[in-house]
PDB file of N, CA and C in Angstrom:
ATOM      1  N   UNK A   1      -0.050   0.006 -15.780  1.00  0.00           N
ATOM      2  CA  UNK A   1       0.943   0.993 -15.387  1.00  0.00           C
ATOM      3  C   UNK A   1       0.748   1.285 -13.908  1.00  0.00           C
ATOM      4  N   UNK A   2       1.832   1.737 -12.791  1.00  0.00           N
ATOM      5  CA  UNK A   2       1.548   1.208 -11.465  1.00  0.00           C
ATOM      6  C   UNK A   2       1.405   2.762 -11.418  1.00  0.00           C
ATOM      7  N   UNK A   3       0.635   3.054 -10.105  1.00  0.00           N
ATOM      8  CA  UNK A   3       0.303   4.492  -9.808  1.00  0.00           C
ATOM      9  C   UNK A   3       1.369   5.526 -10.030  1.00  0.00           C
ATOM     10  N   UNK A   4       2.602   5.451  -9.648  1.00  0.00           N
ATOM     11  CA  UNK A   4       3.960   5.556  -9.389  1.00  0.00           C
ATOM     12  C   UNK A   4       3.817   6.552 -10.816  1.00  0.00           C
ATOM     13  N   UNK A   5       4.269   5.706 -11.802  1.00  0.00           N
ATOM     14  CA  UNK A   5       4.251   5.715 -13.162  1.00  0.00           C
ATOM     15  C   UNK A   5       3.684   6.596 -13.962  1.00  0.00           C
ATOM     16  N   UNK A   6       2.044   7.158 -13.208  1.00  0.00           N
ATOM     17  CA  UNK A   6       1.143   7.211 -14.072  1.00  0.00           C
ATOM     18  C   UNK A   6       1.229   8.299 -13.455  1.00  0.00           C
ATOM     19  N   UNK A   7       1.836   9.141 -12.353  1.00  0.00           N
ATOM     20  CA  UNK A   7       1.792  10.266 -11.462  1.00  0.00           C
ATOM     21  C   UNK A   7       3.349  10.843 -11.847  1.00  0.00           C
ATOM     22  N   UNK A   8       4.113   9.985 -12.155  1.00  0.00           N
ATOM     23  CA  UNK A   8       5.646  10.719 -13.123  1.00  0.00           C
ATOM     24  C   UNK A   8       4.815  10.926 -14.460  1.00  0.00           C
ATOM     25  N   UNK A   9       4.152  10.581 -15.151  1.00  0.00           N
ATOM     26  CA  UNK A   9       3.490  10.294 -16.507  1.00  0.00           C
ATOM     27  C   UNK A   9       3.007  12.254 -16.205  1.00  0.00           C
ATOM     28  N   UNK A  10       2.254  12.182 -15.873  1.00  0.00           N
ATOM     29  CA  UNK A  10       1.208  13.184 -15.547  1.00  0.00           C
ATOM     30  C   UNK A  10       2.320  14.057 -14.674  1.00  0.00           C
ATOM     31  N   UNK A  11       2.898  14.419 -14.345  1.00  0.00           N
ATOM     32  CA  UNK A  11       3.316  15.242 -14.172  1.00  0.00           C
ATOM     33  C   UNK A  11       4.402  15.976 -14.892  1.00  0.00           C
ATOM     34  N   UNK A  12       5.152  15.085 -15.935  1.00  0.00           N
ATOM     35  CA  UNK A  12       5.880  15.053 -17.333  1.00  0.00           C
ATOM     36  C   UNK A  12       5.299  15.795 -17.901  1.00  0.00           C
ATOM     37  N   UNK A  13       4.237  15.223 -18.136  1.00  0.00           N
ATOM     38  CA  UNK A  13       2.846  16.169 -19.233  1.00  0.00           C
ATOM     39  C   UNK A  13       2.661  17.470 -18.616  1.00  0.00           C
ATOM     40  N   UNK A  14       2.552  17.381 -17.586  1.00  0.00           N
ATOM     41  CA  UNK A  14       1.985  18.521 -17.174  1.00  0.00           C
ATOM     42  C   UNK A  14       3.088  19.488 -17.144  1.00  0.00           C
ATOM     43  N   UNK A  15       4.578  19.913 -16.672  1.00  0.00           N
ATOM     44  CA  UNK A  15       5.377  20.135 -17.108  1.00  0.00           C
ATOM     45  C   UNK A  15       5.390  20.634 -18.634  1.00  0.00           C
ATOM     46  N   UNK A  16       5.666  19.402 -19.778  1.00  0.00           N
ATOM     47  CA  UNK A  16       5.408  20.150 -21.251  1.00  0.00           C
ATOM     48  C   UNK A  16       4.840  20.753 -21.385  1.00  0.00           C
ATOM     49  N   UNK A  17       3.861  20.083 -21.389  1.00  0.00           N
ATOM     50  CA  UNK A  17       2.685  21.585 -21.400  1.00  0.00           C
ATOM     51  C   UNK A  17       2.401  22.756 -21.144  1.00  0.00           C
ATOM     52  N   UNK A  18       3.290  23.277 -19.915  1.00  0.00           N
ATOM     53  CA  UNK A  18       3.859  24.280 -19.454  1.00  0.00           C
ATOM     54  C   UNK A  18       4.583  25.133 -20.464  1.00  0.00           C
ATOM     55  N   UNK A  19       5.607  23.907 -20.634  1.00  0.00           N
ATOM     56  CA  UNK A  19       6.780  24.890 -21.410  1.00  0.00           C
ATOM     57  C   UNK A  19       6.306  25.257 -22.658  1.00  0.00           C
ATOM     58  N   UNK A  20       5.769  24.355 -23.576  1.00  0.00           N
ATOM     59  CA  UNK A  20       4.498  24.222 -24.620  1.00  0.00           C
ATOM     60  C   UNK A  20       4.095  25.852 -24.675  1.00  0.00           C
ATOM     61  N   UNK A  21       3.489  25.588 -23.964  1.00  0.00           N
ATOM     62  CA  UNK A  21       2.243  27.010 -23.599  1.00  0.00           C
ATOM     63  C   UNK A  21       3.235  28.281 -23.471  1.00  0.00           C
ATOM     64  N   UNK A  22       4.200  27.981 -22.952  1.00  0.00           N
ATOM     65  CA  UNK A  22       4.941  29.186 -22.077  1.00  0.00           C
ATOM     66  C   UNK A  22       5.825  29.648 -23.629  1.00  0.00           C
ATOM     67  N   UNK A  23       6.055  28.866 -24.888  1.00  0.00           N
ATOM     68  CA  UNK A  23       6.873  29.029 -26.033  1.00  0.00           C
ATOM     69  C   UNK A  23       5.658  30.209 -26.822  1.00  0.00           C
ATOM     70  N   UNK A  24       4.509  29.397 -27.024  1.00  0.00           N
ATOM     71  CA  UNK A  24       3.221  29.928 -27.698  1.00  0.00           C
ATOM     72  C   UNK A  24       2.983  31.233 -27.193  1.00  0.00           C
ATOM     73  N   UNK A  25       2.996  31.630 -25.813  1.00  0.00           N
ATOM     74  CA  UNK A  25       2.604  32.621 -25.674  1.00  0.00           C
ATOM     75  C   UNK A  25       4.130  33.967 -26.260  1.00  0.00           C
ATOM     76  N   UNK A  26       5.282  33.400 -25.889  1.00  0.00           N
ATOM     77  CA  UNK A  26       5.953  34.423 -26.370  1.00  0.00           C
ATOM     78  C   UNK A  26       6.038  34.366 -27.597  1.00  0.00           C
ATOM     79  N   UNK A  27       5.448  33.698 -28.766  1.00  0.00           N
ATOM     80  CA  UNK A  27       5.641  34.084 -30.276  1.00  0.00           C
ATOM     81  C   UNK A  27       4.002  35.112 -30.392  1.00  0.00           C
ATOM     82  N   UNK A  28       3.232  35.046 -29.487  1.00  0.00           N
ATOM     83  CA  UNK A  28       1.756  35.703 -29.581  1.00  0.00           C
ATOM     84  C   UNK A  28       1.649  36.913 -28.607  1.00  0.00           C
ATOM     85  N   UNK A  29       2.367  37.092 -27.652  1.00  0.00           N
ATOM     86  CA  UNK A  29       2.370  37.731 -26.898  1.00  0.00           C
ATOM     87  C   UNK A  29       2.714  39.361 -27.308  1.00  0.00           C
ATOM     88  N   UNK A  30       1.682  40.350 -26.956  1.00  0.00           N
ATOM     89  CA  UNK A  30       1.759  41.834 -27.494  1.00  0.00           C
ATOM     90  C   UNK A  30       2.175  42.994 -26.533  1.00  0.00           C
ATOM     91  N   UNK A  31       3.187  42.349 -26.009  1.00  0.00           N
ATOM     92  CA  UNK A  31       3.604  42.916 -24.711  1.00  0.00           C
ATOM     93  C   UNK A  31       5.334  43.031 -24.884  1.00  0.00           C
ATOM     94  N   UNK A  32       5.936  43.610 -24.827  1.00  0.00           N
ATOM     95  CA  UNK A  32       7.176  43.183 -24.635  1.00  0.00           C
ATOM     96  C   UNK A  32       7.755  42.111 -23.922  1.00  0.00           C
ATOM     97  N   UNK A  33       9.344  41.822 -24.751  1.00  0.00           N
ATOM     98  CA  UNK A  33      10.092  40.485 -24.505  1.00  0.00           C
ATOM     99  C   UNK A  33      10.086  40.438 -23.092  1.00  0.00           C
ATOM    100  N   UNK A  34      11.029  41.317 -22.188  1.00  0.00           N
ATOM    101  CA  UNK A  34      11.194  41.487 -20.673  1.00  0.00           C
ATOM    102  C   UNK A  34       9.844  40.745 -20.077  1.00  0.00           C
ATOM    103  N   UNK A  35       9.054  41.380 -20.014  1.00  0.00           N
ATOM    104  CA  UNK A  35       7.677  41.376 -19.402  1.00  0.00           C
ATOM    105  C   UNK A  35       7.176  40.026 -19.860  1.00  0.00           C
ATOM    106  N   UNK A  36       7.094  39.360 -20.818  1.00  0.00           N
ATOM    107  CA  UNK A  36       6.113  37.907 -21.231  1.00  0.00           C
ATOM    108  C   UNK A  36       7.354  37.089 -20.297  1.00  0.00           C
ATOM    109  N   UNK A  37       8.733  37.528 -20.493  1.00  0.00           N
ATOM    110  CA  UNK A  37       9.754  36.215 -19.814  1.00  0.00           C
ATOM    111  C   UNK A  37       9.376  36.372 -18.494  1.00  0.00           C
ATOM    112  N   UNK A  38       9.210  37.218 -18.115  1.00  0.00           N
ATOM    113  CA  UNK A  38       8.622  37.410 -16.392  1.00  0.00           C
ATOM    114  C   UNK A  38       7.604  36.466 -16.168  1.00  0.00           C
ATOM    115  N   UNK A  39       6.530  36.795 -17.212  1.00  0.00           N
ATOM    116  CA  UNK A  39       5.648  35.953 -16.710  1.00  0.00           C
ATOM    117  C   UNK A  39       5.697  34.553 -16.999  1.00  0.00           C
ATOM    118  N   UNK A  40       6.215  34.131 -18.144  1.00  0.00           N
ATOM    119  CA  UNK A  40       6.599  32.970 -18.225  1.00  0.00           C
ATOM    120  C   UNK A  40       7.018  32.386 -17.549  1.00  0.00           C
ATOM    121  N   UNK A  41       8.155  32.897 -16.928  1.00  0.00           N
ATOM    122  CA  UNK A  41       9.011  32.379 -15.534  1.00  0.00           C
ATOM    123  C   UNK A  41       8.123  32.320 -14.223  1.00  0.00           C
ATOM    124  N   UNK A  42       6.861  33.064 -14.086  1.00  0.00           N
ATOM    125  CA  UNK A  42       6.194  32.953 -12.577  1.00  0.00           C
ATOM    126  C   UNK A  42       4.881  31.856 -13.001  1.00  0.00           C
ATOM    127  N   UNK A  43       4.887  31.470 -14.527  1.00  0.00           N
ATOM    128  CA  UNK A  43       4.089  30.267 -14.670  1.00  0.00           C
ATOM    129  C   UNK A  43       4.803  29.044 -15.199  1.00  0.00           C
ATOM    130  N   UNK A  44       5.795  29.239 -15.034  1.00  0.00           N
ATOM    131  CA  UNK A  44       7.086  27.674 -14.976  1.00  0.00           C
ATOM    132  C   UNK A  44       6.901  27.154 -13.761  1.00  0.00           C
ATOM    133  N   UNK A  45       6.899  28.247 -13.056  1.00  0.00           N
ATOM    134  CA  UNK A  45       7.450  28.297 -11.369  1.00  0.00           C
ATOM    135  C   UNK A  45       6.194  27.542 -10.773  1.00  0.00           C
ATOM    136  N   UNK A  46       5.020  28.010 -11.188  1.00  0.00           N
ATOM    137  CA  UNK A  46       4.048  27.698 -10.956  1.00  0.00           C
ATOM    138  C   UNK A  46       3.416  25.764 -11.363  1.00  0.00           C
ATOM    139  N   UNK A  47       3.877  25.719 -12.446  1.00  0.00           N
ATOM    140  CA  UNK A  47       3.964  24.797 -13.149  1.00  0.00           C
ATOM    141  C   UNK A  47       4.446  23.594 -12.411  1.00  0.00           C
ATOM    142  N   UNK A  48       5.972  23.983 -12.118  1.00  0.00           N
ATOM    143  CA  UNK A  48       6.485  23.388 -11.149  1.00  0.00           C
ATOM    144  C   UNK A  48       6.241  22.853  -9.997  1.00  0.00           C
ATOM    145  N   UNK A  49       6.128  23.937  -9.023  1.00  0.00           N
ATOM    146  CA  UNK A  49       5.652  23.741  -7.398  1.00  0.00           C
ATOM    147  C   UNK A  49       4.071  22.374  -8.252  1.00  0.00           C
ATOM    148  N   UNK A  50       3.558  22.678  -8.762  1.00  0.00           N
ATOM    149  CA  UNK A  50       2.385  22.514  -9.356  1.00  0.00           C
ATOM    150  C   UNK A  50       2.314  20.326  -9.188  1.00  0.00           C
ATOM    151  N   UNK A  51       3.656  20.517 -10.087  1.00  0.00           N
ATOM    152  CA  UNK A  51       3.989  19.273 -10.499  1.00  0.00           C
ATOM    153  C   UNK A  51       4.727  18.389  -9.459  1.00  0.00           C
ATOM    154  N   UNK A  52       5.514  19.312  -8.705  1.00  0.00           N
ATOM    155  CA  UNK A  52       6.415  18.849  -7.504  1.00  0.00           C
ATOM    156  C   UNK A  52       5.163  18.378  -6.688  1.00  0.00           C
ATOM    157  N   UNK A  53       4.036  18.837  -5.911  1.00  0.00           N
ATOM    158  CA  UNK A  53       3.511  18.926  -5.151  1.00  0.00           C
ATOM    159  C   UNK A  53       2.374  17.341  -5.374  1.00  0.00           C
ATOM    160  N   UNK A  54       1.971  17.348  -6.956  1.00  0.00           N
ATOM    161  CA  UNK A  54       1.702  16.027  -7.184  1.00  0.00           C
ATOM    162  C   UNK A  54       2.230  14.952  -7.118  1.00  0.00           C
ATOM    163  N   UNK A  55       3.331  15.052  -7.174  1.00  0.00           N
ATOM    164  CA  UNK A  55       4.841  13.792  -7.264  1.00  0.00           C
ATOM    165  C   UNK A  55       4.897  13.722  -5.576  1.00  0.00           C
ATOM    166  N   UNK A  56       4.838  14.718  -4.512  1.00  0.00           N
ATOM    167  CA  UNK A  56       4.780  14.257  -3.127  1.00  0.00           C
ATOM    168  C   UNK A  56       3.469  13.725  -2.269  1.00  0.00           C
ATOM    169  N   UNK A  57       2.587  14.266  -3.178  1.00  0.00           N
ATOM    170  CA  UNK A  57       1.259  13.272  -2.999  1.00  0.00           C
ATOM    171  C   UNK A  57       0.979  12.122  -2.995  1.00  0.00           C
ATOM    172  N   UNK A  58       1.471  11.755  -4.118  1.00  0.00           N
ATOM    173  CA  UNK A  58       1.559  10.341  -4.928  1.00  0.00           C
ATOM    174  C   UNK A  58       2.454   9.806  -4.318  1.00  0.00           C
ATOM    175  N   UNK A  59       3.318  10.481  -3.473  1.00  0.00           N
ATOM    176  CA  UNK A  59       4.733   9.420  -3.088  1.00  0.00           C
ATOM    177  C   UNK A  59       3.737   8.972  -1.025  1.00  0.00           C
ATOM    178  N   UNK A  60       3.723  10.296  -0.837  1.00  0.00           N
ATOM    179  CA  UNK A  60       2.857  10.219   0.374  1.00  0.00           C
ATOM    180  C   UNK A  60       1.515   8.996   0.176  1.00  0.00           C
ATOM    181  N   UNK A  61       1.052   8.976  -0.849  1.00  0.00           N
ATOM    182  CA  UNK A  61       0.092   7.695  -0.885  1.00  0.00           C
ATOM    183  C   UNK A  61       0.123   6.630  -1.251  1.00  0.00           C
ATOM    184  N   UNK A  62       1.151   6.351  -1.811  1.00  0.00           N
ATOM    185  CA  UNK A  62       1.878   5.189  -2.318  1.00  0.00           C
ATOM    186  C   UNK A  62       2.476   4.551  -0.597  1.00  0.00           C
ATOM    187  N   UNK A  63       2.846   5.484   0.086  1.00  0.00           N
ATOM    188  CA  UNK A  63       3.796   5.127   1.366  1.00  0.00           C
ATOM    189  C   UNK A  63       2.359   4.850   2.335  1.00  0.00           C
ATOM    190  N   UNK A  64       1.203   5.156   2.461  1.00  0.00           N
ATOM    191  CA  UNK A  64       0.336   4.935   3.069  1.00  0.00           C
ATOM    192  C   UNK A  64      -0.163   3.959   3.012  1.00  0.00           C
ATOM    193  N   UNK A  65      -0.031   3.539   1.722  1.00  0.00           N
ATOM    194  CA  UNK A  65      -0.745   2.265   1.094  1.00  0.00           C
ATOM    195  C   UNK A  65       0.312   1.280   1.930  1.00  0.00           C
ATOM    196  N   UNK A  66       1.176   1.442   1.961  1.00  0.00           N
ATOM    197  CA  UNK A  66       2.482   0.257   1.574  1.00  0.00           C
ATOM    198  C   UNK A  66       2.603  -0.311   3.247  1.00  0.00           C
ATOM    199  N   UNK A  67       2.441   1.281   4.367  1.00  0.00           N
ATOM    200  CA  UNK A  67       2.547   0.955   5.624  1.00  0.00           C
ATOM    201  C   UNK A  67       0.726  -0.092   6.162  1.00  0.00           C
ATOM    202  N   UNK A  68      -0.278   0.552   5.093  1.00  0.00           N
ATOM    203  CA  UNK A  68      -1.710   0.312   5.782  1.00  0.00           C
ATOM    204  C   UNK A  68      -1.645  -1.663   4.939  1.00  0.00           C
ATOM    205  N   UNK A  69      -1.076  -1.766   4.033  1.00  0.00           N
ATOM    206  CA  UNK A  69      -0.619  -2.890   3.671  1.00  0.00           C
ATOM    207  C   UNK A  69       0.212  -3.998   4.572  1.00  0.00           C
ATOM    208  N   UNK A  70       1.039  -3.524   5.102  1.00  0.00           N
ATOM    209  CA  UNK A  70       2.108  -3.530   6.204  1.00  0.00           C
ATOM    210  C   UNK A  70       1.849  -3.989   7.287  1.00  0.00           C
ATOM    211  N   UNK A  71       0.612  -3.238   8.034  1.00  0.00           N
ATOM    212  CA  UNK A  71      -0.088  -3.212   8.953  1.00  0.00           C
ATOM    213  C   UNK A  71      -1.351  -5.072   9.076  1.00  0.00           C
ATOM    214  N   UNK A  72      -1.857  -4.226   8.456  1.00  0.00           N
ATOM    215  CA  UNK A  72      -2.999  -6.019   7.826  1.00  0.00           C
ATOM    216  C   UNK A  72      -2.311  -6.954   7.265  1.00  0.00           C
ATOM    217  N   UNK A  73      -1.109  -6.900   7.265  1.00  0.00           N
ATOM    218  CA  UNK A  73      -0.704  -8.007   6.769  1.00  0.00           C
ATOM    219  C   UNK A  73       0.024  -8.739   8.496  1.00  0.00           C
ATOM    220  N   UNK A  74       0.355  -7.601   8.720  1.00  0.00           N
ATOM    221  CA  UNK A  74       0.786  -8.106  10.289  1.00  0.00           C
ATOM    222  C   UNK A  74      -0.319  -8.222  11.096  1.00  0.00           C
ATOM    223  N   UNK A  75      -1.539  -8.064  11.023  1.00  0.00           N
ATOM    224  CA  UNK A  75      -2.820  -8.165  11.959  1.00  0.00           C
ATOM    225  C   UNK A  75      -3.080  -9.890  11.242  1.00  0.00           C
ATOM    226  N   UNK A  76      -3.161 -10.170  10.097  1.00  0.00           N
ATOM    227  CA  UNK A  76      -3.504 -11.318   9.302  1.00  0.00           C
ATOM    228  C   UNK A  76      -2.429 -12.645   9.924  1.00  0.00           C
ATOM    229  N   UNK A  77      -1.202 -12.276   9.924  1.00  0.00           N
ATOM    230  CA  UNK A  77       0.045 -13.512  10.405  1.00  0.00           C
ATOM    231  C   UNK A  77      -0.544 -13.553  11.820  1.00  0.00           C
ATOM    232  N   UNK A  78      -0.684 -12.636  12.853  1.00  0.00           N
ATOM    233  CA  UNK A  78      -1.072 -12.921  13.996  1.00  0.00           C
ATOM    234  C   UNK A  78      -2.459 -13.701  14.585  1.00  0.00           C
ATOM    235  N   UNK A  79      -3.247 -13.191  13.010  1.00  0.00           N
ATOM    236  CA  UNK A  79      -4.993 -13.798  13.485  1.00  0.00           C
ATOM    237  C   UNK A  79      -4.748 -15.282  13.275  1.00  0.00           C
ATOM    238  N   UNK A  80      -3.475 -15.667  12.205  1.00  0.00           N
ATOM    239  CA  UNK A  80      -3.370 -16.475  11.945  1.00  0.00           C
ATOM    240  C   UNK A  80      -2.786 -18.063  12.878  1.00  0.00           C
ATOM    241  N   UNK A  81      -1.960 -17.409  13.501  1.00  0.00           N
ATOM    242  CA  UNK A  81      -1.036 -17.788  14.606  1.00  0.00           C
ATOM    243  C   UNK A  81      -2.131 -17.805  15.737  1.00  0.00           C
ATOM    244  N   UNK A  82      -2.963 -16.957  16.433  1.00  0.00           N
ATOM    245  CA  UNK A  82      -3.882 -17.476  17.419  1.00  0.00           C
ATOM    246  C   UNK A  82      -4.087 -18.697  16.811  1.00  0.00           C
ATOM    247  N   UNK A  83      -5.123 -18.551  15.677  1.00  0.00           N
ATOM    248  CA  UNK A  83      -5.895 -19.026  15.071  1.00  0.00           C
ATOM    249  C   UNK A  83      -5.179 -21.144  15.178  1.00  0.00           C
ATOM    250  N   UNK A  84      -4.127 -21.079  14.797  1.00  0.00           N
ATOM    251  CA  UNK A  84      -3.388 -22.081  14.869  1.00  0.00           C
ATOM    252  C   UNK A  84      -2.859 -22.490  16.254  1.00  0.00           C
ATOM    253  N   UNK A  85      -2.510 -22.269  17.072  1.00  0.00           N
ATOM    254  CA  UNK A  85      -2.688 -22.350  18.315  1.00  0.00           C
ATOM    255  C   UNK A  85      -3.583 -22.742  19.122  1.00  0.00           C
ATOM    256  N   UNK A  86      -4.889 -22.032  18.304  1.00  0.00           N
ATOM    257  CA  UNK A  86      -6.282 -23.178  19.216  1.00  0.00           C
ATOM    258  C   UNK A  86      -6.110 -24.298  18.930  1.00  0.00           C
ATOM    259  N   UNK A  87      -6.544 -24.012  17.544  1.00  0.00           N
ATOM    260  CA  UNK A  87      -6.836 -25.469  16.805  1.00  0.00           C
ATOM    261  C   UNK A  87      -5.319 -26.277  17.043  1.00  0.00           C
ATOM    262  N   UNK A  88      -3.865 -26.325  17.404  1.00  0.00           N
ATOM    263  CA  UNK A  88      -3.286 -26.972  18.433  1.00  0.00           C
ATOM    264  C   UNK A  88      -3.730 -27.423  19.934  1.00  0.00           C
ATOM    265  N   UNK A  89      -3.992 -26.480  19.955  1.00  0.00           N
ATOM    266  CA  UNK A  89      -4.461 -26.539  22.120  1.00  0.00           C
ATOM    267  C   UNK A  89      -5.726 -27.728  21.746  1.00  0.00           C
ATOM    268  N   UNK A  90      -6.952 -27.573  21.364  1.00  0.00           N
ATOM    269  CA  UNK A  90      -7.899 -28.191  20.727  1.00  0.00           C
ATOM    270  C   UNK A  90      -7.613 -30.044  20.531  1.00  0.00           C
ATOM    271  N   UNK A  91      -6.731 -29.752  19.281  1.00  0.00           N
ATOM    272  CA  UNK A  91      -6.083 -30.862  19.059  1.00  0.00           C
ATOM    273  C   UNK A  91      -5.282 -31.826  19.669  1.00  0.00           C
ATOM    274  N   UNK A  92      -4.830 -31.060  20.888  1.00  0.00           N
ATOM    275  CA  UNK A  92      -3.606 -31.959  21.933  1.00  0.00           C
ATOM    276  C   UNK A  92      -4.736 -32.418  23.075  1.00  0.00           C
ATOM    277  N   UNK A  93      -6.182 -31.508  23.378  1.00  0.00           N
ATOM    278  CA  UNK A  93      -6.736 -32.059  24.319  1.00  0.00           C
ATOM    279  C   UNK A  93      -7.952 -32.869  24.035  1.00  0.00           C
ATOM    280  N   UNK A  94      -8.025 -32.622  22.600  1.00  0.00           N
ATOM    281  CA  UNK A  94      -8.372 -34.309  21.961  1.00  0.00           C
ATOM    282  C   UNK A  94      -8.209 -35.529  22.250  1.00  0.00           C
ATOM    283  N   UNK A  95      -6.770 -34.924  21.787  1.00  0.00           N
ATOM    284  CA  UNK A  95      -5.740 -36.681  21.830  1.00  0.00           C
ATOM    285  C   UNK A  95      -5.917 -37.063  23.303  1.00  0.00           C
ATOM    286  N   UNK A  96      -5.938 -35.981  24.141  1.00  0.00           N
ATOM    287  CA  UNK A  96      -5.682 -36.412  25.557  1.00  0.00           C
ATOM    288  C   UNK A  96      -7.202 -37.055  26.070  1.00  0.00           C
ATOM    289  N   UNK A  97      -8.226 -36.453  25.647  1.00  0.00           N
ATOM    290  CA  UNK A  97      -9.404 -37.365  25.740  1.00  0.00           C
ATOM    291  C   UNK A  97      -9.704 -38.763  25.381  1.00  0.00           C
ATOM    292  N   UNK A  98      -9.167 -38.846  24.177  1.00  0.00           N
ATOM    293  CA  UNK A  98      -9.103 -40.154  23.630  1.00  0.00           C
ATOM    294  C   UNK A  98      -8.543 -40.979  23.720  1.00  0.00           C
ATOM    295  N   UNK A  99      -6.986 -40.376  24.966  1.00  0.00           N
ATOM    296  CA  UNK A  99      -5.956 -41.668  25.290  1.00  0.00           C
ATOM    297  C   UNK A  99      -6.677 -42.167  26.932  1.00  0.00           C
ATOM    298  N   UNK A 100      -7.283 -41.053  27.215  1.00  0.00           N
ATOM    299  CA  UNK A 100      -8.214 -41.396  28.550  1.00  0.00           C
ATOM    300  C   UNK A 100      -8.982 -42.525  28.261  1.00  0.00           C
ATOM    301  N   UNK A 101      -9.928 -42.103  27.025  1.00  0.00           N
ATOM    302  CA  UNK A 101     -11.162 -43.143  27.204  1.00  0.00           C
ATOM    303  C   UNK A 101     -10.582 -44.487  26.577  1.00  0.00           C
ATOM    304  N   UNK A 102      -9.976 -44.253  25.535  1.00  0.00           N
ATOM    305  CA  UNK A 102      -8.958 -45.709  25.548  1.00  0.00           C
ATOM    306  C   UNK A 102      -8.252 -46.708  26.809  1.00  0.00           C
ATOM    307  N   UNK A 103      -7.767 -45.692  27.673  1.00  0.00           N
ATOM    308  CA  UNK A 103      -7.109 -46.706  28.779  1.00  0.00           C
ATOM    309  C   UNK A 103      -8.936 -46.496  29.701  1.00  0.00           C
ATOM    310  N   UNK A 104      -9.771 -45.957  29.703  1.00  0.00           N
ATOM    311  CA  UNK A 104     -10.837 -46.556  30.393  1.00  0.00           C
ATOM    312  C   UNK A 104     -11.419 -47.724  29.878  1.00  0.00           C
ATOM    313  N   UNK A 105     -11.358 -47.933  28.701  1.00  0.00           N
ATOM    314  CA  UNK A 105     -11.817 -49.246  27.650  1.00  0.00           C
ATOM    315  C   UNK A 105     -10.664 -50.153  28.437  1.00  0.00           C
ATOM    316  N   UNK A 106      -9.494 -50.040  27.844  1.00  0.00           N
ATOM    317  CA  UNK A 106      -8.788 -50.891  28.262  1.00  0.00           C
ATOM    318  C   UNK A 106      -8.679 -51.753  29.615  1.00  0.00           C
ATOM    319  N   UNK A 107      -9.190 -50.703  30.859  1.00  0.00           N
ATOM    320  CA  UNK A 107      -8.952 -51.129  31.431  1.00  0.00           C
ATOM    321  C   UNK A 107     -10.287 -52.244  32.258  1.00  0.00           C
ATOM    322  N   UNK A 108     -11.364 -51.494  31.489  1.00  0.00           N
ATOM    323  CA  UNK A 108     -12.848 -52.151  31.478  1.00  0.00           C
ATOM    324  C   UNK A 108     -12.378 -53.528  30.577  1.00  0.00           C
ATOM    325  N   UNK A 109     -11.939 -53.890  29.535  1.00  0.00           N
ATOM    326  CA  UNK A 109     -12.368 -55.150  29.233  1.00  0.00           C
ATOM    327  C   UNK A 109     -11.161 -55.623  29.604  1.00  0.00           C
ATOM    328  N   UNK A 110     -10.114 -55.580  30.136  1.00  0.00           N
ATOM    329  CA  UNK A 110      -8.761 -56.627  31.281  1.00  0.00           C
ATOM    330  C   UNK A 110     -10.047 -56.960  32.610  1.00  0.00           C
ATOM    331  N   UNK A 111     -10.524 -56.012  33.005  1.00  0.00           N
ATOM    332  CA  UNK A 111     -11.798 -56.935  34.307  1.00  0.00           C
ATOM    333  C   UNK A 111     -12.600 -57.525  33.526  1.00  0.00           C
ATOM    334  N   UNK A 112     -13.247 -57.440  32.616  1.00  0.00           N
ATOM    335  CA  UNK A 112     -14.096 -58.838  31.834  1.00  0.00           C
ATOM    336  C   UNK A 112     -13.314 -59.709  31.701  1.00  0.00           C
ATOM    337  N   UNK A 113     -12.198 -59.971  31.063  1.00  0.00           N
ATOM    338  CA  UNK A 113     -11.632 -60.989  30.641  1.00  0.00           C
ATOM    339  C   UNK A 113     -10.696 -61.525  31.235  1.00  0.00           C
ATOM    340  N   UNK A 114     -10.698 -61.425  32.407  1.00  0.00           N
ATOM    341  CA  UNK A 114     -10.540 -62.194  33.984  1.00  0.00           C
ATOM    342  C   UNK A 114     -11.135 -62.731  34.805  1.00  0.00           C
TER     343      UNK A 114
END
């Protein structure tokens, strides 16, 4: 289940549970109706901000991940690209060594074999 998921999950729950709790207490509650809905309502509220505040966490770290992901992945294509570029540069002044010492061969055994 992806973090995402499991932070709507949990905050669902956490929510019911709220309301759950918030039903229980007004069938138990020895206080008058007015007064338990009050409080019920300033621990919904609570509940809420509660649950909201996890859901912008989770969204805030999900987005951190995604940019710090983002990031190394663009440091990685570039290490990569030097990286390929030597080993080009490398490779072309190889060849260029080896077409040297070839025409020095070459041109060493045309004077022997004259």
């Amino acid at each position: 289940m992806a973090g995402r998921d499991r932070t709507m999950l949990a905050a669902s729950m956490l929510i019911a549970g709220g309301i759950i709790g918030a039903g229980v207490a007004l069938l138990l509650a020895p206080q008058s109706g007015e007064r338990t809905r009050r409080q019920i309502g300033r621990y919904a509220r609570k509940v809420r901000s509660s649950a909201e505040e996890m859901v912008r966490e989770a969204s805030e770290s999900v987005h951190d991940l995604v940019e710090d992901l983002s990031s190394k992945t663009s440091e990685l294509i570039e290490q990569g690209e030097d990286v390929a570029s030597e080993w080009r540069n490398s490779f072309l002044h190889s060849l260029d060594r080896g077409e040297k010492a070839l025409e020095k061969q070459r041109r060493r055994l045309s004077r022997l074999w004259k």
